[in-house]
Protein backbone atom coordinates (compact mmCIF):
# COMPACT_ATOMS: atom_id res chain seq x y z
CA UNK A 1 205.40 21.88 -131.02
CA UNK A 2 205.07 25.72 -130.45
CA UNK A 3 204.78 27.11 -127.16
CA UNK A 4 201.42 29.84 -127.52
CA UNK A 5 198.43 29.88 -126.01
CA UNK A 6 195.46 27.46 -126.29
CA UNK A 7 192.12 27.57 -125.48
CA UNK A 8 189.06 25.12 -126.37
CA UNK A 9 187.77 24.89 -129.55
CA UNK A 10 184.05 24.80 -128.69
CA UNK A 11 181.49 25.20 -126.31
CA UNK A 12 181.12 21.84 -124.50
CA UNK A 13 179.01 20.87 -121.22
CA UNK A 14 178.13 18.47 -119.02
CA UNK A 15 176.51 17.79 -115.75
CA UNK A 16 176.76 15.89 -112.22
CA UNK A 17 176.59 15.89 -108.93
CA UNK A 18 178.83 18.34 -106.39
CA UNK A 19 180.63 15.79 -103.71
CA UNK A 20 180.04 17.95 -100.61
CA UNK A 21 177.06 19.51 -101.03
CA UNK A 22 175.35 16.21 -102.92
CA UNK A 23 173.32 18.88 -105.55
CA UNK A 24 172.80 18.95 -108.95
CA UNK A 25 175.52 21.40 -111.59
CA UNK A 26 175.39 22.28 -115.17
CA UNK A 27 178.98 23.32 -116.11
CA UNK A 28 180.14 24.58 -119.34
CA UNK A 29 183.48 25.13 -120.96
CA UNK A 30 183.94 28.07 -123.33
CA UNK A 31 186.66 29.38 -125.54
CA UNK A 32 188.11 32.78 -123.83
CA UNK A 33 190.55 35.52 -125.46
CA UNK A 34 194.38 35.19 -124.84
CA UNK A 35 195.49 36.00 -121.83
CA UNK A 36 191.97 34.98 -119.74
CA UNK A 37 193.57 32.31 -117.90
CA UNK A 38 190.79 30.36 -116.31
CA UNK A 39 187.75 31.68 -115.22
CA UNK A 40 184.62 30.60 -113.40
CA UNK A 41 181.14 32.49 -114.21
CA UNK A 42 178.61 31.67 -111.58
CA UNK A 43 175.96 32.16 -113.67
CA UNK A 44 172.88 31.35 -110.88
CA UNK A 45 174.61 34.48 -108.97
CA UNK A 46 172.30 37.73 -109.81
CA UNK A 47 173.71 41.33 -108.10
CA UNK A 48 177.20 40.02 -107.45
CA UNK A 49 179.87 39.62 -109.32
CA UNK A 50 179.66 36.12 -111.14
CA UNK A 51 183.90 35.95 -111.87
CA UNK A 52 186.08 33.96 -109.99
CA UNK A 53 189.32 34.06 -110.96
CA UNK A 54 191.12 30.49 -110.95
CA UNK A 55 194.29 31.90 -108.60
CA UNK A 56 195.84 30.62 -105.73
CA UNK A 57 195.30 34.40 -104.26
CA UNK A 58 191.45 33.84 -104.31
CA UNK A 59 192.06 30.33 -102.34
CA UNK A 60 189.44 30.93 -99.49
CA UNK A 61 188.88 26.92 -98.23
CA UNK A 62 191.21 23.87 -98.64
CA UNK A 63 188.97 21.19 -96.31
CA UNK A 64 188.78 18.26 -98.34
CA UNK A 65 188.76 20.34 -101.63
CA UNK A 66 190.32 23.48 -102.81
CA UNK A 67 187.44 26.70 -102.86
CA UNK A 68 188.39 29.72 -104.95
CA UNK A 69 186.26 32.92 -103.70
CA UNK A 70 186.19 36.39 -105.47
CA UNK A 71 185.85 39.66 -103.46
CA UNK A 72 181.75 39.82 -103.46
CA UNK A 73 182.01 36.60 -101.54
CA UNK A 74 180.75 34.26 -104.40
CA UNK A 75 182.60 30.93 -104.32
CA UNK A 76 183.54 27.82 -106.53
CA UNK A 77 184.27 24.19 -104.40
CA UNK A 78 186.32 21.60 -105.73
CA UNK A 79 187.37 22.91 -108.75
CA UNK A 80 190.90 20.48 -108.58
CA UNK A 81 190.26 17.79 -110.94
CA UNK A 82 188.83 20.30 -113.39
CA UNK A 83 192.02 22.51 -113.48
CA UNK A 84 194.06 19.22 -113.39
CA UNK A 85 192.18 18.30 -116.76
CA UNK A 86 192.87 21.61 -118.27
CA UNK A 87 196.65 21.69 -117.60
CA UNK A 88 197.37 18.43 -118.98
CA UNK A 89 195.35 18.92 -122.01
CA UNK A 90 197.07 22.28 -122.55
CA UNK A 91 194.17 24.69 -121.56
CA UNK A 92 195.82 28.31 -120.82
CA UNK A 93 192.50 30.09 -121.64
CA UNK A 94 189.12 28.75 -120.56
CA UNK A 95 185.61 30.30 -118.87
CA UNK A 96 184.12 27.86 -116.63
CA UNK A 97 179.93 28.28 -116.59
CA UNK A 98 178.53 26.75 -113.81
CA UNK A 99 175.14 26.96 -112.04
CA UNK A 100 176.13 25.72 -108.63
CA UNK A 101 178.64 26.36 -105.58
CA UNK A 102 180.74 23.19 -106.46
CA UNK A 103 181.98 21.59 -109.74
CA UNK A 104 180.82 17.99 -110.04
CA UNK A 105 182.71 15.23 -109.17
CA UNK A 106 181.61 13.28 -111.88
CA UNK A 107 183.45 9.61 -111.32
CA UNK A 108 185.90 11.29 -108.46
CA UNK A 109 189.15 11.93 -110.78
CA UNK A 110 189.73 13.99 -114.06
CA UNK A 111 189.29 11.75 -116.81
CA UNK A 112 185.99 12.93 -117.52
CA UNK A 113 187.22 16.11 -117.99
CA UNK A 114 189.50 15.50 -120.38
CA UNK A 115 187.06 13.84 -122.50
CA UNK A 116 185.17 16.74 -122.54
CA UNK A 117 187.96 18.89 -123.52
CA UNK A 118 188.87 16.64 -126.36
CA UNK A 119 185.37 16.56 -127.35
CA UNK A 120 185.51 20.45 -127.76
CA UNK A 121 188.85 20.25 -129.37
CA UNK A 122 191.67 22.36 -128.45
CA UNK A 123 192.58 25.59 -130.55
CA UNK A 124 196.00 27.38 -130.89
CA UNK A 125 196.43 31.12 -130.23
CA UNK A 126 198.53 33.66 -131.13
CA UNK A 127 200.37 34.91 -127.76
CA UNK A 128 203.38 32.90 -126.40
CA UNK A 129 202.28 31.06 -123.21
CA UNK A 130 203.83 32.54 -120.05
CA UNK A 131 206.09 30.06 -118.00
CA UNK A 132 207.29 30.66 -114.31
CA UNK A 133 210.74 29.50 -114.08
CA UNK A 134 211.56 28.27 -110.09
CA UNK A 135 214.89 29.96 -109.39
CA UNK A 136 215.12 28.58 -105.92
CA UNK A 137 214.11 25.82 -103.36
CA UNK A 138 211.06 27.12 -101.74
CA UNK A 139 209.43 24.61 -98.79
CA UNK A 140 206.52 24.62 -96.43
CA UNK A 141 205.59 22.21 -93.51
CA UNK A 142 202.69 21.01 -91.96
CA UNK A 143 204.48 21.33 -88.51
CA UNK A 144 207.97 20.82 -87.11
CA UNK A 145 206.99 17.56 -85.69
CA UNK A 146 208.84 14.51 -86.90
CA UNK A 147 206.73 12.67 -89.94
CA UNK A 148 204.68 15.53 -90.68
CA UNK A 149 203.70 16.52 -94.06
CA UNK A 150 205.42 18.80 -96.65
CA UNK A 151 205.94 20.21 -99.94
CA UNK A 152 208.57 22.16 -101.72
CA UNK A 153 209.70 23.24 -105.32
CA UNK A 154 213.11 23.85 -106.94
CA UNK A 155 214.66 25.20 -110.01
CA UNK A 156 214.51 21.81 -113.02
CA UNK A 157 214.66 21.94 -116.96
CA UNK A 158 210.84 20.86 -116.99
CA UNK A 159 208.11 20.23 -114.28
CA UNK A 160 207.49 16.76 -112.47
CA UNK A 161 205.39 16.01 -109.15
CA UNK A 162 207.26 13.82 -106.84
CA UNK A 163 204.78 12.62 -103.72
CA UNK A 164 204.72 10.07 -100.89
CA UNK A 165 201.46 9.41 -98.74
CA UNK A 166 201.61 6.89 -95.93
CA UNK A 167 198.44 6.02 -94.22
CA UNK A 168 200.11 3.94 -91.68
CA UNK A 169 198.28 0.62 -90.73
CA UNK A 170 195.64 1.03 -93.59
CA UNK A 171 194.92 -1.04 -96.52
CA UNK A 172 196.56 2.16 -98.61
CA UNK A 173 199.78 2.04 -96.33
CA UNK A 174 203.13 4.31 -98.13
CA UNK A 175 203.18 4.40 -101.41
CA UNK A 176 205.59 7.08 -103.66
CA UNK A 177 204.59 8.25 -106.86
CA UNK A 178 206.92 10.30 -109.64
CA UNK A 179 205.34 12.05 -112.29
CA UNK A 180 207.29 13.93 -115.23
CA UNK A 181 206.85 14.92 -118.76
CA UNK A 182 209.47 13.09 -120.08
CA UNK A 183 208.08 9.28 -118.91
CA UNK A 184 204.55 9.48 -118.09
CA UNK A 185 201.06 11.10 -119.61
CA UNK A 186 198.96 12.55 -117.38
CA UNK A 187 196.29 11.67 -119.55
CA UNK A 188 197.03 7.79 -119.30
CA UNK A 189 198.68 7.31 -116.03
CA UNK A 190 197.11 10.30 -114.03
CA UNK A 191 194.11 11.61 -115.01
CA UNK A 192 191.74 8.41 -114.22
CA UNK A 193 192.92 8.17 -110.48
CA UNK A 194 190.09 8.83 -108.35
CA UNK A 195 189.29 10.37 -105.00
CA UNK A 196 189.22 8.27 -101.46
CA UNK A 197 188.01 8.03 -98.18
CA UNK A 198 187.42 5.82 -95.46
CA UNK A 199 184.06 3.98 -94.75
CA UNK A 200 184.14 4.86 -91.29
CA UNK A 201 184.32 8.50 -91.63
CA UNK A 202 181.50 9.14 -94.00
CA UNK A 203 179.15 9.24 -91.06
CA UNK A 204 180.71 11.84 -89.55
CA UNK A 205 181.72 13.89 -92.39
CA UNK A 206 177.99 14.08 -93.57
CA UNK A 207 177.16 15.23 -90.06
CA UNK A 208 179.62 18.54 -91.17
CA UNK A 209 177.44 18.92 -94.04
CA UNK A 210 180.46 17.60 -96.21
CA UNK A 211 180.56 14.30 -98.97
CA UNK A 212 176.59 14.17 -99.09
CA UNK A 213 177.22 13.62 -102.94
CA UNK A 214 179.29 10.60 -102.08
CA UNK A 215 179.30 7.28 -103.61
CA UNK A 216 180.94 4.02 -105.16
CA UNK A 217 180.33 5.54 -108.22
CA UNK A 218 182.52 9.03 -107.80
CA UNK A 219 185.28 7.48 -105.36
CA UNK A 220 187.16 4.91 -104.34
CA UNK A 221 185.77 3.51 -100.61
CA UNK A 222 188.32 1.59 -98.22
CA UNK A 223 186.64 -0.31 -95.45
CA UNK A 224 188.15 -2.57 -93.01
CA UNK A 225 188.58 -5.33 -95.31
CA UNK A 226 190.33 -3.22 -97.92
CA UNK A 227 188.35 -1.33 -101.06
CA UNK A 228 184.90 -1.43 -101.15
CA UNK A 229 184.01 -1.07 -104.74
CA UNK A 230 183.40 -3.83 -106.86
CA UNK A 231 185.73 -3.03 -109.87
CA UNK A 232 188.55 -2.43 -107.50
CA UNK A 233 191.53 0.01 -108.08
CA UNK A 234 192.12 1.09 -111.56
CA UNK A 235 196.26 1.72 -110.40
CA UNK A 236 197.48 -0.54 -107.56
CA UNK A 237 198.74 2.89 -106.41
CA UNK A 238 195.92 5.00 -107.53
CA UNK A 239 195.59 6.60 -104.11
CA UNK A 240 199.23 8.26 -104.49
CA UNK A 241 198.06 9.27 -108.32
CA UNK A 242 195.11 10.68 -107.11
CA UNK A 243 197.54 12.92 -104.98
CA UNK A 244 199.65 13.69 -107.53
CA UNK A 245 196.04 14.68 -109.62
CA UNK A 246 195.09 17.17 -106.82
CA UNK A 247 198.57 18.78 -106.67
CA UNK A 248 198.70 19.61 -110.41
CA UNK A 249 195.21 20.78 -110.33
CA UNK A 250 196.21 23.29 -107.15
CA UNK A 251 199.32 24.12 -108.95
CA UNK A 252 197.84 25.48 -111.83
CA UNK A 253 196.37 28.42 -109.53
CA UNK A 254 200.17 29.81 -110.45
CA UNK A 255 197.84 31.20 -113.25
CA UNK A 256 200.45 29.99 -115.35
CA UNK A 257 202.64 27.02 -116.28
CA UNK A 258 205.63 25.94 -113.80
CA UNK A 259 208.84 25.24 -114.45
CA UNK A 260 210.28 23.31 -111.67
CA UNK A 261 210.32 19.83 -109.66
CA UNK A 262 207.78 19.64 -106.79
CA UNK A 263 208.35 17.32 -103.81
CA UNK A 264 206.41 16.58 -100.99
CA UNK A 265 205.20 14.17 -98.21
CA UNK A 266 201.56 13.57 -96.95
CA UNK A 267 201.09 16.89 -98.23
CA UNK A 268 197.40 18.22 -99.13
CA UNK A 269 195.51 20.93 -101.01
CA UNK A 270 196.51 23.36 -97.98
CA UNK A 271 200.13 23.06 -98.40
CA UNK A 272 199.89 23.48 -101.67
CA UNK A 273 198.20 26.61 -101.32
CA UNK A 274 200.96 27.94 -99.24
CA UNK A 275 203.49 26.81 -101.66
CA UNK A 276 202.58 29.03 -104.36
CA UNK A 277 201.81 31.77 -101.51
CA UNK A 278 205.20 31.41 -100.24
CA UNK A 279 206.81 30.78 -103.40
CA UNK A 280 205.58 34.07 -105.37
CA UNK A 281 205.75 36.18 -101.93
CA UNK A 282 209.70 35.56 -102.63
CA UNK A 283 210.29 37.62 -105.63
CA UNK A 284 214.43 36.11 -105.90
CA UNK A 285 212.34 32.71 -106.05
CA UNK A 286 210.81 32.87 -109.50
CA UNK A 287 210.78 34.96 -112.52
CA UNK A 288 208.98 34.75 -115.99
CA UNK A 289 210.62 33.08 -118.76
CA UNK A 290 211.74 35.34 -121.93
CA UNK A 291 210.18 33.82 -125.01
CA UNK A 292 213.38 32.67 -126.24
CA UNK A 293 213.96 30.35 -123.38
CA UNK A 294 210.66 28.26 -123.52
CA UNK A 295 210.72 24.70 -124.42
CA UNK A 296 207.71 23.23 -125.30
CA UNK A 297 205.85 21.24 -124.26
CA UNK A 298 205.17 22.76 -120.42
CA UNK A 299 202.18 20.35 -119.93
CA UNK A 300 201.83 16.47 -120.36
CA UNK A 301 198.92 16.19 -122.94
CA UNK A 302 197.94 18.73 -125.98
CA UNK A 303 194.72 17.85 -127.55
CA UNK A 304 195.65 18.14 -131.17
CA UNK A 305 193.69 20.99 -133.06
């Protein structure tokens, strides 16, 4: 399998409902010239500028949900499970049309997504992909209190996700999940984890203007009986998955593909922003691959042409 660039073959859309703000999106997915890198267009924005580049420089909010934000102050929510979707489907070149602040949630993980993507079809380009190669351990901490969360990367021959959550005295509890290219699909074992919360928060949280989009039908709900929905858990540790989902998807703000092993511990869309803050502040940390040293495949699932 050859190592260039791919971008969709096709328009596709769809629509849904944004989880925070609980509104109505259109989004579209459209092919984009080499080197593009993913884009969103905000195109209900009139006098600003409607780009947002999909970086981990344009970060601007990681509350429950990472929030790019371009220079004119126009701003993308929860766009996670989408760029999950696109980096294991092998998506290096994508613009993002959407009519709304948020992306939907659609079912709360990024299977939907991928369906769309394979329902555009995925198209080879001519330019070699560009890989970041980790050339050193690189770390960041929620605190230096004892248990608290943290992530880190370090040099490997390939990328994997290696996270533990532990919810304590909850129906959820510790549970450890590995993900790398070489035993698992992210399309199969990742992709249809969904998002979580508690019962007893959604009160508040709508209060703060947040989850008004909300339901049993775009995440999973534990209450204090255990899970709330009717069909249950699709993974008995889908809640770790789901983590492992959101960290790929923050990841992929690198702008490129990573070579390297992350590991962390009840660590969140904020520490992953600082990660790759950290991480490519450090210039002896990283570099980007020569050609010759690529080994494809970088992501978990390519969409055949």
């Amino acid at each position: 399998m050859s190592n260039c660039q791919r971008t969709i073959r096709n328009k596709v859309s769809c629509f849904g409902v944004g989880l925070h703000t609980g509104v109505r999106v259109d989004l579209a997915l459209l092919p984009a010239e080499e080197n593009t890198g993913i884009t969103f267009k905000r195109v209900d924005v009139k006098d600003k500028n409607q780009m947002v580049k999909a970086s981990y420089e344009n970060v601007s909010n990681t509350l429950l949900g990472t929030t790019i934000r371009n220079s004119d102050g126009v701003h993308v929510a929860t766009i996670e499970h989408l760029m999950a979707a696109l980096w294991g489907c092998g998506v290096d070149n994508c613009i993002v049309e959407i009519n709304g602040p948020e992306v939907p949630i659609m079912d709360g993980s990024s299977e939907p997504f991928v369906f769309l993507i394979e329902c555009a079809g995925v198209q080879e380009q001519k330019k070699n992909r560009r890989v970041i190669e980790v050339l050193k351990e690189i770390s960041v901490y929620e605190s230096d209190q004892e248990n608290s969360g943290y992530i880190g990367v370090s040099p490997a021959n390939n990328f994997s996700v290696d996270l533990r959550i532990d919810f304590g005295e909850s129906v959820i509890s510790s549970q450890d999940c590995m993900f790398d290219l070489k035993n698992v699909s992210f399309k199969s074992d990742i992709s249809r984890a969904r998002t979580f919360g508690f019962e007893h928060e959604v009160e508040s949280l709508r209060k703060n203007g947040l989850a008004r989009g909300g339901s049993l039908d775009n995440a999973i709900v534990i209450g204090k009986e255990g899970v709330i929905n009717k069909e249950g858990l699709r993974y008995s540790d889908e809640f770790v998955r789901h983590k492992v989902l959101d960290c790929i998807g923050d990841i992929y703000l690198a702008g490129a593909y990573i070579q390297g092993s992350l590991k962390g511990f009840k660590s969140g869309h904020a520490l992953n922003n600082q990660l790759l803050r950290k991480f490519f502040a450090d210039t002896d940390a990283w570099r980007v691959m020569p050609e010759s040293d690529v080994q494809a495949p970088i992501a978990a699932t390519h969409i055949s042409n």
